[in-house]
Each structure stands twice: as structure tokens, then as C-alpha cells.
C-alpha atoms as a PDB file:
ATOM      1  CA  UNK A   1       6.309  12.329  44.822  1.00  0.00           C
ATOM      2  CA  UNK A   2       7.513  13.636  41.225  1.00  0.00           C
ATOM      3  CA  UNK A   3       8.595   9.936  40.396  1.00  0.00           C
ATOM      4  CA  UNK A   4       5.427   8.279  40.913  1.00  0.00           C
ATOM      5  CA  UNK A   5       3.713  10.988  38.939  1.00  0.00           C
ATOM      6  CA  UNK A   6       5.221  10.825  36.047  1.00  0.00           C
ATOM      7  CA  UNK A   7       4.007   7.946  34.971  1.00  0.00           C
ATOM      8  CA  UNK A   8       0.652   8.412  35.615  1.00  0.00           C
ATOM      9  CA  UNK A   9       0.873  11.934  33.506  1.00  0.00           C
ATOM     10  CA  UNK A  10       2.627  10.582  30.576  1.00  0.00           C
ATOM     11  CA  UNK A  11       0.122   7.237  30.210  1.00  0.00           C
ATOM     12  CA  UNK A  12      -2.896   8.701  29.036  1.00  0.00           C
ATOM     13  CA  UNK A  13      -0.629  10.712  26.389  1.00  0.00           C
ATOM     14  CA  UNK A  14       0.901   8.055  25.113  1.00  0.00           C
ATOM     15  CA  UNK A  15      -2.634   6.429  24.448  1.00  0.00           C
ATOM     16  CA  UNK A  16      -3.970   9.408  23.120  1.00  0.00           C
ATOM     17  CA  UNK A  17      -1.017   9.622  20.622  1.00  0.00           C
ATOM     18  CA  UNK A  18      -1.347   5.822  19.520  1.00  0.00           C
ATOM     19  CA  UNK A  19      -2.500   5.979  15.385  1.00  0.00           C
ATOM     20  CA  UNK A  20      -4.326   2.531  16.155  1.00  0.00           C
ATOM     21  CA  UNK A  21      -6.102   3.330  19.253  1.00  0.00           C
ATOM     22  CA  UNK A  22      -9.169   0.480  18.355  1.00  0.00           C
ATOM     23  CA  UNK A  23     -12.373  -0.743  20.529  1.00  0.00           C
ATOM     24  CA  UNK A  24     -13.274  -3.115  21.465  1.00  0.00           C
ATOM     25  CA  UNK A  25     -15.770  -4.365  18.595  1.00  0.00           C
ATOM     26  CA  UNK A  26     -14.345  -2.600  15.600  1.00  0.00           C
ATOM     27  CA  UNK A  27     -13.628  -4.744  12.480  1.00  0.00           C
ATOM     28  CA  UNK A  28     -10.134  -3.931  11.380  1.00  0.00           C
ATOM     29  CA  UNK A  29      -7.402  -5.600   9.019  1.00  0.00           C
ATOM     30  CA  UNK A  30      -4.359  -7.448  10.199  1.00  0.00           C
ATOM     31  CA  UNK A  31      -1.906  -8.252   7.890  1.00  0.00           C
ATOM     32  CA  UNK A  32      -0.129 -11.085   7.209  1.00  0.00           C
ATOM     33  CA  UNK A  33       3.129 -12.116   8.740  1.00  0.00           C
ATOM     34  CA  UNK A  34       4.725 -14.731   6.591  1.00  0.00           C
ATOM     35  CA  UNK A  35       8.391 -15.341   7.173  1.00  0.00           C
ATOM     36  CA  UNK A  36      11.188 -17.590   8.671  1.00  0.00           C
ATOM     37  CA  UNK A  37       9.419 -18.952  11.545  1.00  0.00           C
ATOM     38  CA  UNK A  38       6.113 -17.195  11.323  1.00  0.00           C
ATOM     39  CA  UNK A  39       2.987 -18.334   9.342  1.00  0.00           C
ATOM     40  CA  UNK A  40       0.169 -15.723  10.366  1.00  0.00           C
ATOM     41  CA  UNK A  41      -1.886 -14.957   6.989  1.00  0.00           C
ATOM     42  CA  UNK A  42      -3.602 -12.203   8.929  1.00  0.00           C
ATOM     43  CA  UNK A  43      -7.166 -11.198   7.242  1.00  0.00           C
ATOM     44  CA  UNK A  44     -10.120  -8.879   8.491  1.00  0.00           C
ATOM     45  CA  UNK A  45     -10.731  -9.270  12.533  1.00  0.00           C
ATOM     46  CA  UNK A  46     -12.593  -7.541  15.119  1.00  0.00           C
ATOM     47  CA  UNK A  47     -11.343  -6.233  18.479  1.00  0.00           C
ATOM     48  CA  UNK A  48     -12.155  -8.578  21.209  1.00  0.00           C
ATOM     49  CA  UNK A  49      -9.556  -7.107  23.968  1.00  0.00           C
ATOM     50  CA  UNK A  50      -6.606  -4.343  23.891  1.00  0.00           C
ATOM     51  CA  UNK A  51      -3.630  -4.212  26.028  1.00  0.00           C
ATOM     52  CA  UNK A  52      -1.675  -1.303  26.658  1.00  0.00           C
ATOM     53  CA  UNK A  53       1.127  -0.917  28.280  1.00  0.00           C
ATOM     54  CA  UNK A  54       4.551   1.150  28.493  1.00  0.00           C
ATOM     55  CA  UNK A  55       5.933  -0.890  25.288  1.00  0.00           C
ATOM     56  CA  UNK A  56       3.029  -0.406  23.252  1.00  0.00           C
ATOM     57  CA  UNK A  57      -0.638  -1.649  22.486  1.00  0.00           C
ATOM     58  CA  UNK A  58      -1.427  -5.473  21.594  1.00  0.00           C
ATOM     59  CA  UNK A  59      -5.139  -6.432  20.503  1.00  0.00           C
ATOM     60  CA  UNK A  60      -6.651 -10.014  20.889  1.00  0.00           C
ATOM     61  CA  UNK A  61      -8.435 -10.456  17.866  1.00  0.00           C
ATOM     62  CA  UNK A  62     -11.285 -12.631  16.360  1.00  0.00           C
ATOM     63  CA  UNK A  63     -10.980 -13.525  12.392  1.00  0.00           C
ATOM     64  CA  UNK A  64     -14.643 -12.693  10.491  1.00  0.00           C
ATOM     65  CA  UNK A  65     -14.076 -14.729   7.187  1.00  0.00           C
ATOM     66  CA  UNK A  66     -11.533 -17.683   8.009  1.00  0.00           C
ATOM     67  CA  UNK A  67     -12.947 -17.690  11.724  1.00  0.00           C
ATOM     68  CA  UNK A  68     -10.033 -18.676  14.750  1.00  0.00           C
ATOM     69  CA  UNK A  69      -8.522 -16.375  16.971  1.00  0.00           C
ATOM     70  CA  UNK A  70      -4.918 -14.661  17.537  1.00  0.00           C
ATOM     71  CA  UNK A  71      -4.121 -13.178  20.945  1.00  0.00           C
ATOM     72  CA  UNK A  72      -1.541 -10.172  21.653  1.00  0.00           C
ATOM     73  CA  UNK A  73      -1.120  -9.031  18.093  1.00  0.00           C
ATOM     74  CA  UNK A  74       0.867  -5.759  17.860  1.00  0.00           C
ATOM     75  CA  UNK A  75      -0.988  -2.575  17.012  1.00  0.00           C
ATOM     76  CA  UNK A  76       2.041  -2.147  14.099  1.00  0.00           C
ATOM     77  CA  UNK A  77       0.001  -4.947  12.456  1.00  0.00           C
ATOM     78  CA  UNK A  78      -3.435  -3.446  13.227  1.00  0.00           C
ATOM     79  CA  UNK A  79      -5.151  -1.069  11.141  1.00  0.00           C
ATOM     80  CA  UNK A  80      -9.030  -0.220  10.197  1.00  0.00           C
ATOM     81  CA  UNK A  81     -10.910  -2.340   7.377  1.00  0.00           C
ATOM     82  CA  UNK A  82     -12.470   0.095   4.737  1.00  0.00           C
ATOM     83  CA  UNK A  83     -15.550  -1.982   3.166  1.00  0.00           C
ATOM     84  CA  UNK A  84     -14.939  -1.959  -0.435  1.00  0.00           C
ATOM     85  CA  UNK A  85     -17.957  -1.302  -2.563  1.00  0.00           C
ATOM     86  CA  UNK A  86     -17.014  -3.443  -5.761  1.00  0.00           C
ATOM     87  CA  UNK A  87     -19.394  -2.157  -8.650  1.00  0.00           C
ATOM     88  CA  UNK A  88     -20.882  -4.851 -11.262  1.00  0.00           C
ATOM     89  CA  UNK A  89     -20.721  -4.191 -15.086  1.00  0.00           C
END
């Protein structure tokens, strides 16, 4: 009985410990992964789905200024947008 509640106990921990622990909704900024193999230029997204499981979260995501979509990006790779007030001289 101790084996199958373990995992159950240490789940909701290990959510509640995640730094990028996003809704569904929330406009955040993925960054770009350029190298050998991969051309992902990243950009400001919102949330449309999170996955979490034992090796971590992944977030589908919807981009707000190029437009297309990117499934199961890592939450390393996930963080929130800060709107940027730019003042005019």
C-alpha cells in the first residue's frame, strides 16, 4: 500500500515546486532555440494546454505576434512576458 502512495503524495509537490507553473491563458515568452538541427525562433505565446508528468511540465503554446503554434515545449523554455512600457521623447 506504501508503493502506490508514494506517488500520489509526491505529485502535487513536485507541481507546487515547478518555477513555471503557467495557465492555461497566460501570455508568456519562449525563447528561441536555434542550433544544429533546431530552428524554433520562439517569441511571446499564450498557454493553450500544460502537461505534467514525472519528467517535467511541457506547454502547447499559441504565438501572439508571428501567429502558428508549437506543441510540448519544455517549461525550461517557458517563462512570463513582462509588457514593456517604452516611453517616447
Amino acid at each position: 500500500a506504501d508503493a502506490m502512495e508514494d506517488p500520489i503524495e509526491k505529485t502535487p509537490e513536485k507541481v507546487a515546486k515547478s518555477p513555471n507553473a503557467f495557465s492555461v491563458g497566460t501570455v508568456v515568452e519562449v525563447e528561441a532555440r536555434t542550433w544544429p538541427g533546431v530552428n524554433k525562433p520562439g517569441g511571446v505565446a499564450r498557454i493553450t494546454k500544460a502537461h505534467t508528468t514525472d519528467s517535467g511540465t511541457r506547454y502547447d503554446v499559441s504565438y501572439v505576434v508571428l501567429g502558428g503554434k508549437e506543441k510540448s515545449v519544455d517549461a525550461t523554455f517557458v517563462k512570463l512576458h513582462e509588457e514593456q512600457q517604452e516611453e517616447f521623447i
